[in-house]
C-alpha atoms as a PDB file:
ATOM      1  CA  UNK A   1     110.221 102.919  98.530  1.00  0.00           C
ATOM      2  CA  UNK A   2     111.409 105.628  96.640  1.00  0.00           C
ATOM      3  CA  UNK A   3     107.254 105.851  94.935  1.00  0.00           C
ATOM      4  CA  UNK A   4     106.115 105.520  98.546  1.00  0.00           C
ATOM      5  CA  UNK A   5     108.568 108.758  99.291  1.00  0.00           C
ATOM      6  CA  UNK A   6     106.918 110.534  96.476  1.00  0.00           C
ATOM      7  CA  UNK A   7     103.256 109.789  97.358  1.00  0.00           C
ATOM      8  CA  UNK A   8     104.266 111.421 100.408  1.00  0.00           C
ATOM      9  CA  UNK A   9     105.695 114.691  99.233  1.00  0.00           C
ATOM     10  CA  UNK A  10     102.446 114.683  97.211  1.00  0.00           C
ATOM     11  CA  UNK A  11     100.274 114.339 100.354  1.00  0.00           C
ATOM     12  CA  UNK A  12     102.220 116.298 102.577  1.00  0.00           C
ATOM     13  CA  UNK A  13     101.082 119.988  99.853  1.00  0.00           C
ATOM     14  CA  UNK A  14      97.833 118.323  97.851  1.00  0.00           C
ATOM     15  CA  UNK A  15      94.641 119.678  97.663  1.00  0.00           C
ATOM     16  CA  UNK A  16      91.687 117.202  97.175  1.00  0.00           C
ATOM     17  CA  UNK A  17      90.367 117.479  93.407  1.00  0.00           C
ATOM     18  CA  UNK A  18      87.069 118.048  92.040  1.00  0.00           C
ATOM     19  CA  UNK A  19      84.277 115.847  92.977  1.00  0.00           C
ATOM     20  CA  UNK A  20      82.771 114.205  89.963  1.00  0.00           C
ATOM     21  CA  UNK A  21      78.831 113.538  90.727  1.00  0.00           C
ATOM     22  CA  UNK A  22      77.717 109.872  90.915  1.00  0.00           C
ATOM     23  CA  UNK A  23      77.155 108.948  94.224  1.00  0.00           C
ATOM     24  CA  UNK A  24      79.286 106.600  95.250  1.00  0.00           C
ATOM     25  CA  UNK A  25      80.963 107.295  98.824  1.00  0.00           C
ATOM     26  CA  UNK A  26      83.986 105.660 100.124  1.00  0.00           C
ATOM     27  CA  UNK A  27      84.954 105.609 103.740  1.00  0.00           C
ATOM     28  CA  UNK A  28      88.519 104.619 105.353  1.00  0.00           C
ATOM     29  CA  UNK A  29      88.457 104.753 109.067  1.00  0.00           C
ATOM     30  CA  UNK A  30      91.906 103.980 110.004  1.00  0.00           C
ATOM     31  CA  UNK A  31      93.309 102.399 113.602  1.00  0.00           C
ATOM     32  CA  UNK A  32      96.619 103.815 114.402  1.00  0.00           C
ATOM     33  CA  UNK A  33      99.264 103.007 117.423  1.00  0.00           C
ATOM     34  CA  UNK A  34     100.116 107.098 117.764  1.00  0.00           C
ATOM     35  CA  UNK A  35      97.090 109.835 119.043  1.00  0.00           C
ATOM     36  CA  UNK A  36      99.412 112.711 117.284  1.00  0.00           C
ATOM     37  CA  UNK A  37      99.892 114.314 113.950  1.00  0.00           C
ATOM     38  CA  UNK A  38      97.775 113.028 110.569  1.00  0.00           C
ATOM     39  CA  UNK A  39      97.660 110.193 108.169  1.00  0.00           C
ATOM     40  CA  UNK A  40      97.973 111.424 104.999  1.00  0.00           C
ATOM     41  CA  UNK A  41      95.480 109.538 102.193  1.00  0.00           C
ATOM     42  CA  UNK A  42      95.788 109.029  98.367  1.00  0.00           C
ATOM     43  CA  UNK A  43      93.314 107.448  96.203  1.00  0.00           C
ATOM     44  CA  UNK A  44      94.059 106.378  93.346  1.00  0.00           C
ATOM     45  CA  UNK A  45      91.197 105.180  90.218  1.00  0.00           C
ATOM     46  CA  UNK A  46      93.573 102.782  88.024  1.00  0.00           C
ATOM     47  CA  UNK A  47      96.835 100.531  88.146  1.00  0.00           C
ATOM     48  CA  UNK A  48      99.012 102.802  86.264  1.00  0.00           C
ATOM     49  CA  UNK A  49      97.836 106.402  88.414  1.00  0.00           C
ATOM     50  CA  UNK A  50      99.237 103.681  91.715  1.00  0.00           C
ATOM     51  CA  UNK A  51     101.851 102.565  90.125  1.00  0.00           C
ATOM     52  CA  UNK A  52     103.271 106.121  89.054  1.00  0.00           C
ATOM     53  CA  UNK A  53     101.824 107.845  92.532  1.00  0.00           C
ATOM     54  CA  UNK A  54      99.700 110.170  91.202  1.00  0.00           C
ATOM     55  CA  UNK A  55      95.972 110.143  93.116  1.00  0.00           C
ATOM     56  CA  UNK A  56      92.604 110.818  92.062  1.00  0.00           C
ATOM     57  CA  UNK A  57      92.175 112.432  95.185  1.00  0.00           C
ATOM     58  CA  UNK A  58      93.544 113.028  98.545  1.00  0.00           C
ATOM     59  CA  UNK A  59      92.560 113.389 101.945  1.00  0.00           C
ATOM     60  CA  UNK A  60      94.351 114.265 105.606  1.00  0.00           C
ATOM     61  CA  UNK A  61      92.954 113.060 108.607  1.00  0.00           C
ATOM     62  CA  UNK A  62      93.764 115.217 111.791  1.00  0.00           C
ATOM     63  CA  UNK A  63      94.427 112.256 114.278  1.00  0.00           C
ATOM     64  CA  UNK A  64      95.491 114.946 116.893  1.00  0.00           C
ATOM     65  CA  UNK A  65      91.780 116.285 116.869  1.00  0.00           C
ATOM     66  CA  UNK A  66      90.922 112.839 117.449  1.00  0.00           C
ATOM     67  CA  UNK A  67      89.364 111.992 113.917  1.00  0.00           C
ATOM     68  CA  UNK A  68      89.660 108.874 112.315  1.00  0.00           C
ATOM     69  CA  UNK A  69      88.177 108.597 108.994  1.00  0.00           C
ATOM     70  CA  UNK A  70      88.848 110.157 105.293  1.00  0.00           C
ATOM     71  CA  UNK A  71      85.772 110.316 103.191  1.00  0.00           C
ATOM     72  CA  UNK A  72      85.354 110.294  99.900  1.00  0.00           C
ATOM     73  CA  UNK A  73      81.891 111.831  98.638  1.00  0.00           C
ATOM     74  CA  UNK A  74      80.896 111.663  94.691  1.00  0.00           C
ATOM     75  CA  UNK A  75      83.440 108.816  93.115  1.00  0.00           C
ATOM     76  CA  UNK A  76      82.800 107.163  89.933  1.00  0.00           C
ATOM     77  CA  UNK A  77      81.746 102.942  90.571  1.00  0.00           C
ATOM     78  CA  UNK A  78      85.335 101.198  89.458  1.00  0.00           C
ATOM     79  CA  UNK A  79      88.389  99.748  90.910  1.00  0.00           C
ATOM     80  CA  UNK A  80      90.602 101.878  93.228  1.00  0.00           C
ATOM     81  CA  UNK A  81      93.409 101.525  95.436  1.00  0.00           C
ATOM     82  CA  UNK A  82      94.592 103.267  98.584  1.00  0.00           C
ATOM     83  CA  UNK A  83      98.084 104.208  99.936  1.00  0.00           C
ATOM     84  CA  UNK A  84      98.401 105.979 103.651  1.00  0.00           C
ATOM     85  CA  UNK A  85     101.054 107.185 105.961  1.00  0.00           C
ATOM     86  CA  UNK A  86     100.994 108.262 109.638  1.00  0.00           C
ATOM     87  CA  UNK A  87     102.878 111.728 109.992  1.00  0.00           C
ATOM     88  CA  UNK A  88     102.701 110.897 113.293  1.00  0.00           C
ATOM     89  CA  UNK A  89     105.294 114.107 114.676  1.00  0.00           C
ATOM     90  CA  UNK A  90     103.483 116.365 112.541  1.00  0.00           C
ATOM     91  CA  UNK A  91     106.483 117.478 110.360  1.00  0.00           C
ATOM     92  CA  UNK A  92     104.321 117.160 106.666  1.00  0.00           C
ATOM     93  CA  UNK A  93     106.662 114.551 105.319  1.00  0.00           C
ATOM     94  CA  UNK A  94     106.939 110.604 105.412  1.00  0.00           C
ATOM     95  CA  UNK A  95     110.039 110.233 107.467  1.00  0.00           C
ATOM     96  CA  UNK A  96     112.474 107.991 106.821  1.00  0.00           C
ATOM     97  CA  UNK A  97     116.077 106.186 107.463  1.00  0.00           C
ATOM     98  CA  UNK A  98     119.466 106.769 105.860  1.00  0.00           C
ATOM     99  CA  UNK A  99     118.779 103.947 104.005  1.00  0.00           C
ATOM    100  CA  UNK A 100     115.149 105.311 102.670  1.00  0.00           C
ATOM    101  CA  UNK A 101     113.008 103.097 104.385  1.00  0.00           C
ATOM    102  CA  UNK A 102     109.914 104.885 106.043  1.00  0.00           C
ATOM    103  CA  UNK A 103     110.115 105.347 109.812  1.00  0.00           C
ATOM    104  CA  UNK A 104     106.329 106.219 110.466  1.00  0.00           C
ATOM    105  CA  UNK A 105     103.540 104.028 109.884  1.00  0.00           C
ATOM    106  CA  UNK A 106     101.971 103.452 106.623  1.00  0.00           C
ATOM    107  CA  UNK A 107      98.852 101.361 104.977  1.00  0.00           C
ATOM    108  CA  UNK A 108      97.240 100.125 101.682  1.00  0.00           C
ATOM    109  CA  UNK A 109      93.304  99.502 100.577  1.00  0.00           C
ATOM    110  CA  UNK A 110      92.608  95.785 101.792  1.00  0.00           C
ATOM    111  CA  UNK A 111      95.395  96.456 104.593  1.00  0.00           C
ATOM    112  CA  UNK A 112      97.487  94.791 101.665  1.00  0.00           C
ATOM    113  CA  UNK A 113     101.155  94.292 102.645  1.00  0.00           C
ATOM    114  CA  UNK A 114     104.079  94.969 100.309  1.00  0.00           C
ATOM    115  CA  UNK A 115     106.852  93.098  99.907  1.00  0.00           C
ATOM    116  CA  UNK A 116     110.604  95.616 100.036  1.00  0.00           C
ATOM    117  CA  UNK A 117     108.371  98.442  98.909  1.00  0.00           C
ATOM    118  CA  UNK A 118     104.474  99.496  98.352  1.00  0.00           C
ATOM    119  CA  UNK A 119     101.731  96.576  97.764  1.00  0.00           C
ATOM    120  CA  UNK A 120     101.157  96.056  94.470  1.00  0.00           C
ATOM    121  CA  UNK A 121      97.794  97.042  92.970  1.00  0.00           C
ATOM    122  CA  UNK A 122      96.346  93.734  92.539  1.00  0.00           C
ATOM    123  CA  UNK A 123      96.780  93.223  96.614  1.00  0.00           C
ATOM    124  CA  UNK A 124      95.333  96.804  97.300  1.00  0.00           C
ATOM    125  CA  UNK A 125      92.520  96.908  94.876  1.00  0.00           C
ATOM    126  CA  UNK A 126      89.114  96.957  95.983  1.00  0.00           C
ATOM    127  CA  UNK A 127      85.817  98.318  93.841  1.00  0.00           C
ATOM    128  CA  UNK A 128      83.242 100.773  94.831  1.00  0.00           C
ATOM    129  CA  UNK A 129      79.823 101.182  94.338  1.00  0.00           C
ATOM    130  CA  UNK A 130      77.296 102.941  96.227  1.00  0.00           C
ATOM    131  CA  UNK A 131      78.322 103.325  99.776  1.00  0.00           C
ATOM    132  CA  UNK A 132      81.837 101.336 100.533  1.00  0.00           C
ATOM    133  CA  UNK A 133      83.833 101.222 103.694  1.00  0.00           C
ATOM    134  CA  UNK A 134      87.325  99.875 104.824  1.00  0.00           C
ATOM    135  CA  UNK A 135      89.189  99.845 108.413  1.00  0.00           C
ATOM    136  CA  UNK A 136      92.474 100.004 107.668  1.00  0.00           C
ATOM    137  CA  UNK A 137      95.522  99.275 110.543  1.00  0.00           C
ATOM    138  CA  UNK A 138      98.170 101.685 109.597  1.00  0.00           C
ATOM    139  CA  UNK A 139     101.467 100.054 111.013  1.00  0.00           C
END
């Protein structure tokens, strides 16, 4: 939990980084239970970046203005991984219990479940080339 927490203090202040050309486009449409606030996306290129929550690139998707999708435009072919949360009351942080665990929704890549914390990155990881899409259910 405690990496989740930090992925989300990233997302809640990152900027996306540089787009690297290649061509490769990745697309995330997520379903979510709430119409308000934003789910907050990191990618992330390699097992160790996922394990250590630091993305490759990020993404927020206004849910409140009724979007849906985060897309990624320019990625290098490989093996990523995804993590997501659902700031669903707007408030730019991952919410959580007095016990740490997270009181909003959250998702992986392959709608890969964890077991007492994040999924682990051979659950989650998916490869891209050329054009690539997921739906993801953030719950």
């Amino acid at each position: 939990m405690i990496r989740l927490l930090a992925v989300a203090a990233v997302l809640a202040f990152a900027v996306p980084a540089s787009a690297q050309p290649s061509g490769h486009r990745l697309t995330f449409t997520f379903e979510t239970g709430a119409e308000t606030g934003a789910v907050m996306v990191a990618l992330y290129a390699d097992e160790a970046a996922y394990e250590t929550g630091a993305p490759s690139r990020v993404a927020r998707v206004d849910v409140a203005a009724g979007d849906r999708a985060a897309v990624f435009e320019n990625l290098p072919a490989g093996a990523y991984g995804m993590k997501a949360f659902h700031d669903v009351n707007a408030n730019g942080k991952m919410d959580v219990n007095p016990f740490g665990m997270p009181t909003e929704p959250f998702a992986f890549s392959n709608n890969a479940v964890g077991n007492m914390g994040p999924a682990k990155w051979e659950r989650a990881r998916f490869d891209v080339s050329g054009v690539t899409a997921q739906t993801i259910r953030i719950r």
